[in-house]
PDB file of N, CA and C in Angstrom:
ATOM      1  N   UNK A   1      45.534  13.543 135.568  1.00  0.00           N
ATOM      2  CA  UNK A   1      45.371  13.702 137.001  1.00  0.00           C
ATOM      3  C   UNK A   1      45.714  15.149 137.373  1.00  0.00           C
ATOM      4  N   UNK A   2      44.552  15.812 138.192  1.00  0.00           N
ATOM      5  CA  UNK A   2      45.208  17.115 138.273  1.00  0.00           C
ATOM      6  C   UNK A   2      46.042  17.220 139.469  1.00  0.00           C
ATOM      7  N   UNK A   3      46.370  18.368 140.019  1.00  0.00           N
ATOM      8  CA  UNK A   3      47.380  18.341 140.954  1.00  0.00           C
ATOM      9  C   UNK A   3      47.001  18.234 142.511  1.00  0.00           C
ATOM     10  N   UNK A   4      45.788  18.428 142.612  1.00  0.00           N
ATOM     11  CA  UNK A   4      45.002  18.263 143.715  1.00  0.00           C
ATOM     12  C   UNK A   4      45.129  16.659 143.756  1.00  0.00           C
ATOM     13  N   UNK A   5      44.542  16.244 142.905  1.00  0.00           N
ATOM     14  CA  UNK A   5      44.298  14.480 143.030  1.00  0.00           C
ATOM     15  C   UNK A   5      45.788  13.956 142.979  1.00  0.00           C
ATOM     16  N   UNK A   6      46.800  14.405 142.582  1.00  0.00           N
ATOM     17  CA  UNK A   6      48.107  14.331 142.965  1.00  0.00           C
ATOM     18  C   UNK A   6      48.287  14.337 144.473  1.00  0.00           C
ATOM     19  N   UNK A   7      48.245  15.092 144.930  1.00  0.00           N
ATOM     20  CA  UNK A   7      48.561  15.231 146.612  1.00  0.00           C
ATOM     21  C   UNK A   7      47.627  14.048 147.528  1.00  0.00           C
ATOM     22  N   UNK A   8      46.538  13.459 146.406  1.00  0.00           N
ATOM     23  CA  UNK A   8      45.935  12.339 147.782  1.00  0.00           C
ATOM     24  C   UNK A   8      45.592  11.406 146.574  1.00  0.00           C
ATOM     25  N   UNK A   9      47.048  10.822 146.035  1.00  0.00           N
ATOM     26  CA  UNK A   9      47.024   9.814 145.130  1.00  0.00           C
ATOM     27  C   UNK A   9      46.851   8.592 145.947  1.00  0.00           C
ATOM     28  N   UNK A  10      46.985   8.030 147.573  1.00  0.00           N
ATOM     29  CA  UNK A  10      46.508   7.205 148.092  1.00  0.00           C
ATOM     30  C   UNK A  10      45.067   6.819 148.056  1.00  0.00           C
ATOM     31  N   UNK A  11      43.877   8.003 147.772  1.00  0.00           N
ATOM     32  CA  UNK A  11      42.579   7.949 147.665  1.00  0.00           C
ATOM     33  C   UNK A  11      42.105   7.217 146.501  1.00  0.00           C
ATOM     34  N   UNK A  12      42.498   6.802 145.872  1.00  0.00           N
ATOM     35  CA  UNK A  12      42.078   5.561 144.875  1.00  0.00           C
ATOM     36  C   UNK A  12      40.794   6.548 143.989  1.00  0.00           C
ATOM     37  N   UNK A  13      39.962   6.426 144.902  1.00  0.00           N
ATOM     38  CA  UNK A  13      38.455   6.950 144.169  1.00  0.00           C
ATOM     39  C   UNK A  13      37.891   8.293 144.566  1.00  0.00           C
ATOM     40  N   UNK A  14      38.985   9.101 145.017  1.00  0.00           N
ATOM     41  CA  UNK A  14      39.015  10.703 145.567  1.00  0.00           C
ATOM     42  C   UNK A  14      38.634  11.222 143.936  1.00  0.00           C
ATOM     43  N   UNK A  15      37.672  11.893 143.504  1.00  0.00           N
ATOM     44  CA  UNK A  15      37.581  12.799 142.060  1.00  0.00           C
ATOM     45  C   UNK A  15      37.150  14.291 142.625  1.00  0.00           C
ATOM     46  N   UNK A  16      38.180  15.189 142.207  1.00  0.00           N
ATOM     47  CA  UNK A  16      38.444  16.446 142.270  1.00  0.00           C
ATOM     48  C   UNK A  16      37.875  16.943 141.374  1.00  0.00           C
ATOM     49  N   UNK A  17      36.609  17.867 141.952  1.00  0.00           N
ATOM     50  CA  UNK A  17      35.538  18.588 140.926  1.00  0.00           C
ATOM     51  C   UNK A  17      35.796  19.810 141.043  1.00  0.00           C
ATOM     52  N   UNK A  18      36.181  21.014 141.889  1.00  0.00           N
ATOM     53  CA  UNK A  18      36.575  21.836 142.521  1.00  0.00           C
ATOM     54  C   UNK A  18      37.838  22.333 143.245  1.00  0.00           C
ATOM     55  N   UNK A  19      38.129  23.224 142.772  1.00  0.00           N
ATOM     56  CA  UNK A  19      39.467  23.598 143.472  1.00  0.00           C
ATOM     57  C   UNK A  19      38.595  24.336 144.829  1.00  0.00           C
ATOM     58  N   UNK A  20      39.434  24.877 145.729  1.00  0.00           N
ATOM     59  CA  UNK A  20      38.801  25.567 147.191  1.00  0.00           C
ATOM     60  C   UNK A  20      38.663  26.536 146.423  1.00  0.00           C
ATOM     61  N   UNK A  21      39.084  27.490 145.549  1.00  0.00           N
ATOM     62  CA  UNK A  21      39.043  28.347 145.419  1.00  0.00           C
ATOM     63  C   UNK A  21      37.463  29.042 145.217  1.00  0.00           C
ATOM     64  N   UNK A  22      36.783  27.975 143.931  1.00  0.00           N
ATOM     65  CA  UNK A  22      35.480  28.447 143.422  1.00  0.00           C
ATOM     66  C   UNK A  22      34.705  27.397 144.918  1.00  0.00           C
ATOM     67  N   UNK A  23      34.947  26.179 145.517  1.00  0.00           N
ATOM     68  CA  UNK A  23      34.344  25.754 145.997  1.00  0.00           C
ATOM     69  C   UNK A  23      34.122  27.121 147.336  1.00  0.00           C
ATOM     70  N   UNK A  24      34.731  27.642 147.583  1.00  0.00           N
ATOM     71  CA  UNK A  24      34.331  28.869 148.192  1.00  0.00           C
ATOM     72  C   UNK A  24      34.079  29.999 147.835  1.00  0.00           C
ATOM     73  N   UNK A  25      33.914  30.266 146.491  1.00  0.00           N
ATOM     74  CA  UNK A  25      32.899  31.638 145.811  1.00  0.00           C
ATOM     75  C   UNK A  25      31.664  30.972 145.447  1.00  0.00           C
ATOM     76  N   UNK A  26      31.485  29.301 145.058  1.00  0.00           N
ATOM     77  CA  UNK A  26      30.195  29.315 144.876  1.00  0.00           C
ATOM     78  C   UNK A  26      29.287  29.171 146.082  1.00  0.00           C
ATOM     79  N   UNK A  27      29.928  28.432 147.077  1.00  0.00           N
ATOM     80  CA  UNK A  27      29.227  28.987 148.844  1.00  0.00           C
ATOM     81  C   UNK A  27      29.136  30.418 148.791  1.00  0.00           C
ATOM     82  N   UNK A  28      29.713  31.050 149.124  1.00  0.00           N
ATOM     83  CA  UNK A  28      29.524  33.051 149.380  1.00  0.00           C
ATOM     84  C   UNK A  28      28.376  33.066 148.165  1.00  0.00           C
ATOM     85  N   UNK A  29      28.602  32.686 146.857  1.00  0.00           N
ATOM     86  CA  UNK A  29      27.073  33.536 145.777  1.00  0.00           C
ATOM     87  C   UNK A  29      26.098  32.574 146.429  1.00  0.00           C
ATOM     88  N   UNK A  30      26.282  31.822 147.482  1.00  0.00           N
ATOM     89  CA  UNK A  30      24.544  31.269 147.631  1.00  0.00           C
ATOM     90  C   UNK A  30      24.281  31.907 148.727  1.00  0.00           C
ATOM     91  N   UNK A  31      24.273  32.900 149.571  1.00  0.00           N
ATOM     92  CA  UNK A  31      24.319  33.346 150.807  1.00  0.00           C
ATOM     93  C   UNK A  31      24.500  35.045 150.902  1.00  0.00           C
ATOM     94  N   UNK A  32      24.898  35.157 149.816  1.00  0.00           N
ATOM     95  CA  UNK A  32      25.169  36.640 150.072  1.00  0.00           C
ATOM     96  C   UNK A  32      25.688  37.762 148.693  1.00  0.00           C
ATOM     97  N   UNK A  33      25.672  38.925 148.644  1.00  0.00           N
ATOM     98  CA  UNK A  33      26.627  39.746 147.097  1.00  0.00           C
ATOM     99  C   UNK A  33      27.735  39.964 147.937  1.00  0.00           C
ATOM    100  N   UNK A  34      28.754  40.365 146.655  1.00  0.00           N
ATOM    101  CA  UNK A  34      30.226  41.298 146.814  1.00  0.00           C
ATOM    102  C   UNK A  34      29.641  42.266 147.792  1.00  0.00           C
ATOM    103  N   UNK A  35      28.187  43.095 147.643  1.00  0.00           N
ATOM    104  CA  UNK A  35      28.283  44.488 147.505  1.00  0.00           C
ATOM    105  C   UNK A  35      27.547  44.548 149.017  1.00  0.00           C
ATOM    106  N   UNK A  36      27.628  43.459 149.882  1.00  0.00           N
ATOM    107  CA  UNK A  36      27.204  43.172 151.142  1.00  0.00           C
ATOM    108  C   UNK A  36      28.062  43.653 151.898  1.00  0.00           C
ATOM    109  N   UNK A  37      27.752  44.306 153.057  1.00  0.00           N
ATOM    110  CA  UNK A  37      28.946  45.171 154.011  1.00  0.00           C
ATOM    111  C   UNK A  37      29.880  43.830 155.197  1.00  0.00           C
ATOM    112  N   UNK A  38      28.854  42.797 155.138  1.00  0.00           N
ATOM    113  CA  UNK A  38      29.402  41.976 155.715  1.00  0.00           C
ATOM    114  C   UNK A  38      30.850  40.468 154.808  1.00  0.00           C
ATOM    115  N   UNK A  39      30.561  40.924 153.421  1.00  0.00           N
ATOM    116  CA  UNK A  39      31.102  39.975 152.568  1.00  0.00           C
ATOM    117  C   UNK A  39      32.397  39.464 152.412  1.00  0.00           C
ATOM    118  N   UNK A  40      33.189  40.903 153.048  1.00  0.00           N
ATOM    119  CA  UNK A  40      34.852  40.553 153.102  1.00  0.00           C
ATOM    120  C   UNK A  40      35.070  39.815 154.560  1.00  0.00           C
ATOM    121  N   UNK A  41      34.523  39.893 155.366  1.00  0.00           N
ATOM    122  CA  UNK A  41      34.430  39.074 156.881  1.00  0.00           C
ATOM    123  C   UNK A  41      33.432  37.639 156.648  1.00  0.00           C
ATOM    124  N   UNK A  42      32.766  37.600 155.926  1.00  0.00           N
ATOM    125  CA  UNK A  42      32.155  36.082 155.769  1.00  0.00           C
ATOM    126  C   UNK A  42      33.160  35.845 155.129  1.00  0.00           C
ATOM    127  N   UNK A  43      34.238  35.933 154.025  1.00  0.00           N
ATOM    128  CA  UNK A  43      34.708  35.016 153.153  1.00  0.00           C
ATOM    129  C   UNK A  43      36.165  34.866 154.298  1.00  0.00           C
ATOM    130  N   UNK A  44      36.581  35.727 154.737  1.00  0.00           N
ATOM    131  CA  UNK A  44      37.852  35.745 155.957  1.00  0.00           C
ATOM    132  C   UNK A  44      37.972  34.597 156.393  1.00  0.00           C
ATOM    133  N   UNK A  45      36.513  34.565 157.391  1.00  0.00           N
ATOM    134  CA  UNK A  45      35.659  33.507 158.068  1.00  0.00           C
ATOM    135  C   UNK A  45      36.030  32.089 157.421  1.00  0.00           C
ATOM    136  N   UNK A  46      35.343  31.877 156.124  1.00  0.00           N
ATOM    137  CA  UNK A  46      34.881  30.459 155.318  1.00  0.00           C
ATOM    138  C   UNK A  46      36.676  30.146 155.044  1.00  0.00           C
ATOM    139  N   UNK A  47      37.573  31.323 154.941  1.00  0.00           N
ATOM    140  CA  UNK A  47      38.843  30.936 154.367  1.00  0.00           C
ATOM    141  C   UNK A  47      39.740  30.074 155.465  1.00  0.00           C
ATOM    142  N   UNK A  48      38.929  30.665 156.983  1.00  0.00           N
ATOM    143  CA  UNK A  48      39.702  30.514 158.329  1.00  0.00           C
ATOM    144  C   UNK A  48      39.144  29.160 158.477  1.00  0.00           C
ATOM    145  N   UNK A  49      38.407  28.873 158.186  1.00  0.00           N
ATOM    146  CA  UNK A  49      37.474  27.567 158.643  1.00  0.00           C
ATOM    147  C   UNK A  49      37.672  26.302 157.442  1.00  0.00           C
ATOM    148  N   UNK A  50      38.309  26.575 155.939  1.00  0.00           N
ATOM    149  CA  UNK A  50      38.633  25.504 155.519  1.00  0.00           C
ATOM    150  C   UNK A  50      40.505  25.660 155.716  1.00  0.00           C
ATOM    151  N   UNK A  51      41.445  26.247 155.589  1.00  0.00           N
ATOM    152  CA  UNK A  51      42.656  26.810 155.685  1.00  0.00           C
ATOM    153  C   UNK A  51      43.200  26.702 157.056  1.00  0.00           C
ATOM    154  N   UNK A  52      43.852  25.802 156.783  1.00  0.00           N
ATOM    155  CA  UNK A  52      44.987  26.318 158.297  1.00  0.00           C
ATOM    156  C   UNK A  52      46.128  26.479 157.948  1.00  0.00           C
ATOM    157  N   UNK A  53      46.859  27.835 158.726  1.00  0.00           N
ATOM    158  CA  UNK A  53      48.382  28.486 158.475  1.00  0.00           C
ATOM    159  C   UNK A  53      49.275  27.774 159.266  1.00  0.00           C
ATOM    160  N   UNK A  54      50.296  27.076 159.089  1.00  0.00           N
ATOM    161  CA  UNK A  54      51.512  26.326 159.615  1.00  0.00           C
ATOM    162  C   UNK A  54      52.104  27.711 160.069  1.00  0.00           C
ATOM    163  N   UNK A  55      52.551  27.652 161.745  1.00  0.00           N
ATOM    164  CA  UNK A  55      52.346  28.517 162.159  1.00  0.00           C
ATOM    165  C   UNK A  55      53.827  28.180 162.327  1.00  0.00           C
ATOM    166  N   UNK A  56      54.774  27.510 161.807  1.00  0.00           N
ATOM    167  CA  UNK A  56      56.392  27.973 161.101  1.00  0.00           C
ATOM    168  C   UNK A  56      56.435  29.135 160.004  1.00  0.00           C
ATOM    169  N   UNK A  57      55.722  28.369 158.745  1.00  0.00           N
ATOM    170  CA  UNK A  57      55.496  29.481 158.011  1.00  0.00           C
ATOM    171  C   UNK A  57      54.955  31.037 158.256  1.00  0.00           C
ATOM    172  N   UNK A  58      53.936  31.184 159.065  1.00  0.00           N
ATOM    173  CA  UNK A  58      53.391  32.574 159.725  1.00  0.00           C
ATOM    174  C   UNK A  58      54.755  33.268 160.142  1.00  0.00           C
ATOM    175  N   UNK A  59      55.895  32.443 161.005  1.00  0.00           N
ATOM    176  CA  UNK A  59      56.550  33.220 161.651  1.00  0.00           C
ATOM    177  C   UNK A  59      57.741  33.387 161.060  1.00  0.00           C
ATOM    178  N   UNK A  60      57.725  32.569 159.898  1.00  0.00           N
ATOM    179  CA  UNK A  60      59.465  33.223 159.089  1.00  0.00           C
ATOM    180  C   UNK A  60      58.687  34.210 158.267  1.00  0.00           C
ATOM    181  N   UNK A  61      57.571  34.076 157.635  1.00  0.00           N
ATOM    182  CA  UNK A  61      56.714  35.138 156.740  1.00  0.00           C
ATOM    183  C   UNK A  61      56.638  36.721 157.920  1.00  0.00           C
ATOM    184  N   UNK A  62      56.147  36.230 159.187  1.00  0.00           N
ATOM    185  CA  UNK A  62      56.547  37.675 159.438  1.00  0.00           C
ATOM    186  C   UNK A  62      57.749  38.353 160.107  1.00  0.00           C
ATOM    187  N   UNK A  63      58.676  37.833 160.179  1.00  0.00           N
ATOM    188  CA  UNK A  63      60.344  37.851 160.422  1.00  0.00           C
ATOM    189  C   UNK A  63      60.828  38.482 158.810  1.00  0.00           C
ATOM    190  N   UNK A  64      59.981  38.202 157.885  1.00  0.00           N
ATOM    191  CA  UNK A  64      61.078  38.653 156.477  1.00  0.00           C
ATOM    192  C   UNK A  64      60.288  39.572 156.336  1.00  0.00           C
ATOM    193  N   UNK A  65      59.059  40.033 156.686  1.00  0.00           N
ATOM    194  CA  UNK A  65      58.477  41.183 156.449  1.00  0.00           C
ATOM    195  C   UNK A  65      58.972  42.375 157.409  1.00  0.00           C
ATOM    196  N   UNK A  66      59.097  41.637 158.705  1.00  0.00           N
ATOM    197  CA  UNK A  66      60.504  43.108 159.517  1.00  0.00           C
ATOM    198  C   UNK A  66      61.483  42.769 159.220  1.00  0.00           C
ATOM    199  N   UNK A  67      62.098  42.205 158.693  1.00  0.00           N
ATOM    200  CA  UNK A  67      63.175  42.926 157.949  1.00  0.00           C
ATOM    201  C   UNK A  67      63.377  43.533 157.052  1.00  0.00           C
ATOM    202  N   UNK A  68      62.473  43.096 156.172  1.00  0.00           N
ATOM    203  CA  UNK A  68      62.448  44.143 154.720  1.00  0.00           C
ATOM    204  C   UNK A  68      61.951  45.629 155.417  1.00  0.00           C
ATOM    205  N   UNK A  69      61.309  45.719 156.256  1.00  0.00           N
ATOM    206  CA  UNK A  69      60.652  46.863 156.824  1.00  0.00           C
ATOM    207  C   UNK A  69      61.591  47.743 157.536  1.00  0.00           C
ATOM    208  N   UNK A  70      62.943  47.000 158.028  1.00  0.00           N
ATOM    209  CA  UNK A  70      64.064  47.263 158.530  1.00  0.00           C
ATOM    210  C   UNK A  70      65.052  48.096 157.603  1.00  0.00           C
ATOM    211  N   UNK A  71      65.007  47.405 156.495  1.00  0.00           N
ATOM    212  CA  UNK A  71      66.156  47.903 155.530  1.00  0.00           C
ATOM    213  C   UNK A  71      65.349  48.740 154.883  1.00  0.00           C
ATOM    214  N   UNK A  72      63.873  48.737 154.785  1.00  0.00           N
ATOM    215  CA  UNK A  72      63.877  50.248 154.399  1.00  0.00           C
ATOM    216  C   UNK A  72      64.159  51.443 154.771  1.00  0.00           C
ATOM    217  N   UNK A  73      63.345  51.375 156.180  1.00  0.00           N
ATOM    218  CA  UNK A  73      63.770  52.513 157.395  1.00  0.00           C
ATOM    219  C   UNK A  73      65.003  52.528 157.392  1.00  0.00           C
ATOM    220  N   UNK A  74      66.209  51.825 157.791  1.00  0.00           N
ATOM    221  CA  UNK A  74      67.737  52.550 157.431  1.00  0.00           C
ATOM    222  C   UNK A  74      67.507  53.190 156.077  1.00  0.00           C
ATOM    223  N   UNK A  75      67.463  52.697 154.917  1.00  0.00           N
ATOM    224  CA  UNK A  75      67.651  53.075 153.447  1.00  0.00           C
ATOM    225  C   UNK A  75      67.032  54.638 153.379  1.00  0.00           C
ATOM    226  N   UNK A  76      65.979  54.793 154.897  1.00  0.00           N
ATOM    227  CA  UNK A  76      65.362  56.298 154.264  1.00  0.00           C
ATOM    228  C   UNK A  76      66.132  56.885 155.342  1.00  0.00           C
ATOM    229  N   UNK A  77      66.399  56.693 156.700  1.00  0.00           N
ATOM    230  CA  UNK A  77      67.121  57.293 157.788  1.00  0.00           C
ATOM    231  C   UNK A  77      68.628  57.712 156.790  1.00  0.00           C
ATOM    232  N   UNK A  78      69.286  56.263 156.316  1.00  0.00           N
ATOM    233  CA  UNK A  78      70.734  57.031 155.867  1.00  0.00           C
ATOM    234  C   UNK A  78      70.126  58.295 154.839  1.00  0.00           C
ATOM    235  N   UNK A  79      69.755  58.812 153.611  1.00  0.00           N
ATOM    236  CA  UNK A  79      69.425  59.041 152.703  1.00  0.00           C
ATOM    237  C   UNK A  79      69.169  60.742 153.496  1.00  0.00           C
ATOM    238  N   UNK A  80      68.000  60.273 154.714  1.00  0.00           N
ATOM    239  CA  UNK A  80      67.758  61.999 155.324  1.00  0.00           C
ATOM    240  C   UNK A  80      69.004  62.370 156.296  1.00  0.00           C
ATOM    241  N   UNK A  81      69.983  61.330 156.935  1.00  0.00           N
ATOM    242  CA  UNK A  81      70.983  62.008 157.481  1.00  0.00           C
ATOM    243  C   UNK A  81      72.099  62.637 157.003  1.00  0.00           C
ATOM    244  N   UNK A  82      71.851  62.463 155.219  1.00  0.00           N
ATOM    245  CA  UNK A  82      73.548  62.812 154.327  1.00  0.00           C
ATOM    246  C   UNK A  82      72.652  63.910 153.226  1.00  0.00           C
ATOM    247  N   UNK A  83      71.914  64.505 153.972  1.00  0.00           N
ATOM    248  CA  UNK A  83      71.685  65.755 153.382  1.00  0.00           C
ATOM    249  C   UNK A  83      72.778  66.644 152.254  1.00  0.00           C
ATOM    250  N   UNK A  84      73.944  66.927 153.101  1.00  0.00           N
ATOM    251  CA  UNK A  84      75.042  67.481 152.730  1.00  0.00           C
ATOM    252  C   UNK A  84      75.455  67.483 151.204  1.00  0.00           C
ATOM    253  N   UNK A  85      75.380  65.498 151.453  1.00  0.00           N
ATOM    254  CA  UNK A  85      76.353  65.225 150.109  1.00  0.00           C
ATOM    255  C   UNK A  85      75.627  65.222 149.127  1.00  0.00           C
ATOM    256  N   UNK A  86      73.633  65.759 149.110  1.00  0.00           N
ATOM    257  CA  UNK A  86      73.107  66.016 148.262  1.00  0.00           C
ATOM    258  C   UNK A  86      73.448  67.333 147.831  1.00  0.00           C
ATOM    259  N   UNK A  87      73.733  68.179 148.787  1.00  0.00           N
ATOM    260  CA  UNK A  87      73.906  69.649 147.715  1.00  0.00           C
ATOM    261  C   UNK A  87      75.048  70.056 148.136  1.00  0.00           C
ATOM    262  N   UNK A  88      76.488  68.755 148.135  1.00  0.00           N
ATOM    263  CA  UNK A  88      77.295  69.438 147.834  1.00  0.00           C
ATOM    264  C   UNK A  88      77.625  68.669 146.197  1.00  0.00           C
ATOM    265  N   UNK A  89      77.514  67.570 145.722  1.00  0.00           N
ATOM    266  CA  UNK A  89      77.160  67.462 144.901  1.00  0.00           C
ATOM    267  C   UNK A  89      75.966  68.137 143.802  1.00  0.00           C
ATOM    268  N   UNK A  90      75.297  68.910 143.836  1.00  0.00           N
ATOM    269  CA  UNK A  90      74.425  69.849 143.234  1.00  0.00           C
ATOM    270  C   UNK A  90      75.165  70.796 142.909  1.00  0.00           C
ATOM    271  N   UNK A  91      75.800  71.550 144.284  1.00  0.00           N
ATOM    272  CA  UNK A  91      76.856  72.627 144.031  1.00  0.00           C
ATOM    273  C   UNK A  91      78.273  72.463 143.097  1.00  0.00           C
ATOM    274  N   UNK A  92      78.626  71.374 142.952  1.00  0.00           N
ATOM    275  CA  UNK A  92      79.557  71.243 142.329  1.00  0.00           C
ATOM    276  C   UNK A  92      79.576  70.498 140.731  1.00  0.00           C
ATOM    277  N   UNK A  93      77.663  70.650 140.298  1.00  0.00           N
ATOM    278  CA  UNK A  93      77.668  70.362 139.238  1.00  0.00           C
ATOM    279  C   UNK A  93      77.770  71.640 138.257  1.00  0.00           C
ATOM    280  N   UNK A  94      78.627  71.696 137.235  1.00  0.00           N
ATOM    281  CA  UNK A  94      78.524  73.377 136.431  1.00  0.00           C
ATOM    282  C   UNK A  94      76.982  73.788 136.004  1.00  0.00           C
ATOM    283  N   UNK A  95      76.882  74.787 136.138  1.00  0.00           N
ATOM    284  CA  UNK A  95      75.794  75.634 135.745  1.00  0.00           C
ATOM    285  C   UNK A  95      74.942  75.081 134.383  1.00  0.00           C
ATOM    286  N   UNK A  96      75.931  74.896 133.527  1.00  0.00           N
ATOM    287  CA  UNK A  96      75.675  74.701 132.341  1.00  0.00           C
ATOM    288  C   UNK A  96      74.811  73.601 131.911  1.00  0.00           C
ATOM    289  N   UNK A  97      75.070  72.237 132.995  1.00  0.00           N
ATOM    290  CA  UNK A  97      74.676  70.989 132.606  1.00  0.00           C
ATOM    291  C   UNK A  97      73.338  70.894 133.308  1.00  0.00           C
ATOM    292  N   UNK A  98      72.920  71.638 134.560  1.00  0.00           N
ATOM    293  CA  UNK A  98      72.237  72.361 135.202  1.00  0.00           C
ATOM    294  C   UNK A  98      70.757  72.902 134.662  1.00  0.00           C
ATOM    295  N   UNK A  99      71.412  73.790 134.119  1.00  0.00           N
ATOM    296  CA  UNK A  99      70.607  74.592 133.448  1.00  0.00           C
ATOM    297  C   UNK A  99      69.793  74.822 131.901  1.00  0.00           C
ATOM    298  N   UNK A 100      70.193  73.288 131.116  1.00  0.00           N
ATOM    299  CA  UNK A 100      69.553  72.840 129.890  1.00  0.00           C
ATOM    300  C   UNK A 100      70.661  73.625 128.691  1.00  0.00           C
ATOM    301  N   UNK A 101      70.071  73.066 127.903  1.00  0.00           N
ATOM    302  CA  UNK A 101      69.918  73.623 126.620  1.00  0.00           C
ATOM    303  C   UNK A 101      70.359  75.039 126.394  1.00  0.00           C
ATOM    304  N   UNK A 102      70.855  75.868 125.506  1.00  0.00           N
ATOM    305  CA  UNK A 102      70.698  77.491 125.518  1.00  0.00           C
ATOM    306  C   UNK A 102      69.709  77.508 124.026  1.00  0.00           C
ATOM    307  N   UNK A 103      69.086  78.482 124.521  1.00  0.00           N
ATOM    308  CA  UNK A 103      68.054  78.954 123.185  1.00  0.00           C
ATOM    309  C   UNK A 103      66.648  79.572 123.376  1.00  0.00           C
TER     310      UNK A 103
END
């Protein structure tokens, strides 16, 4: 039993020939190429029209994406405000270790 026919094991006589996945590339190759200017908006389309987003999930998915977006911007704000302790650390590394190798 695959895992599709798992999820609607009540269907007795449900047989899963297709995942959505190809069942929606072999719709798009009867209708149209990749190399069609319209092809990334028809498949958007066909994805919007079998797919629906649980619109809990949409909103913790984009709540963890500002935050990660959050802690970067501090991570680069602290980093450009401590200028200093980059070259006072530089300055206080010896010349020697600095400057390679002799030869």
């Amino acid at each position: 039993m695959s895992k599709t026919s798992a999820l609607f094991s009540e269907w007795g006589q449900l047989v899963v020939r297709l995942d959505t996945w190809y069942l929606m590339r072999r719709f798009a190759s009867g209708v149209t190429t990749e190399s069609h200017q319209l092809h990334p908006t028809f498949m958007r389309q066909l994805s919007h029209c079998i797919f629906e987003v649980d619109p809990g999930d949409a909103r913790r998915l984009t709540q963890a994406k500002r935050h990660k977006q959050q802690q970067q911007k501090h991570h680069q704000r602290k980093a450009f405000h401590q200028p200093q302790k980059s070259a006072d650390r530089l300055c206080s590394t010896p010349a020697e270790s600095v400057a390679g190798p002799k030869g």
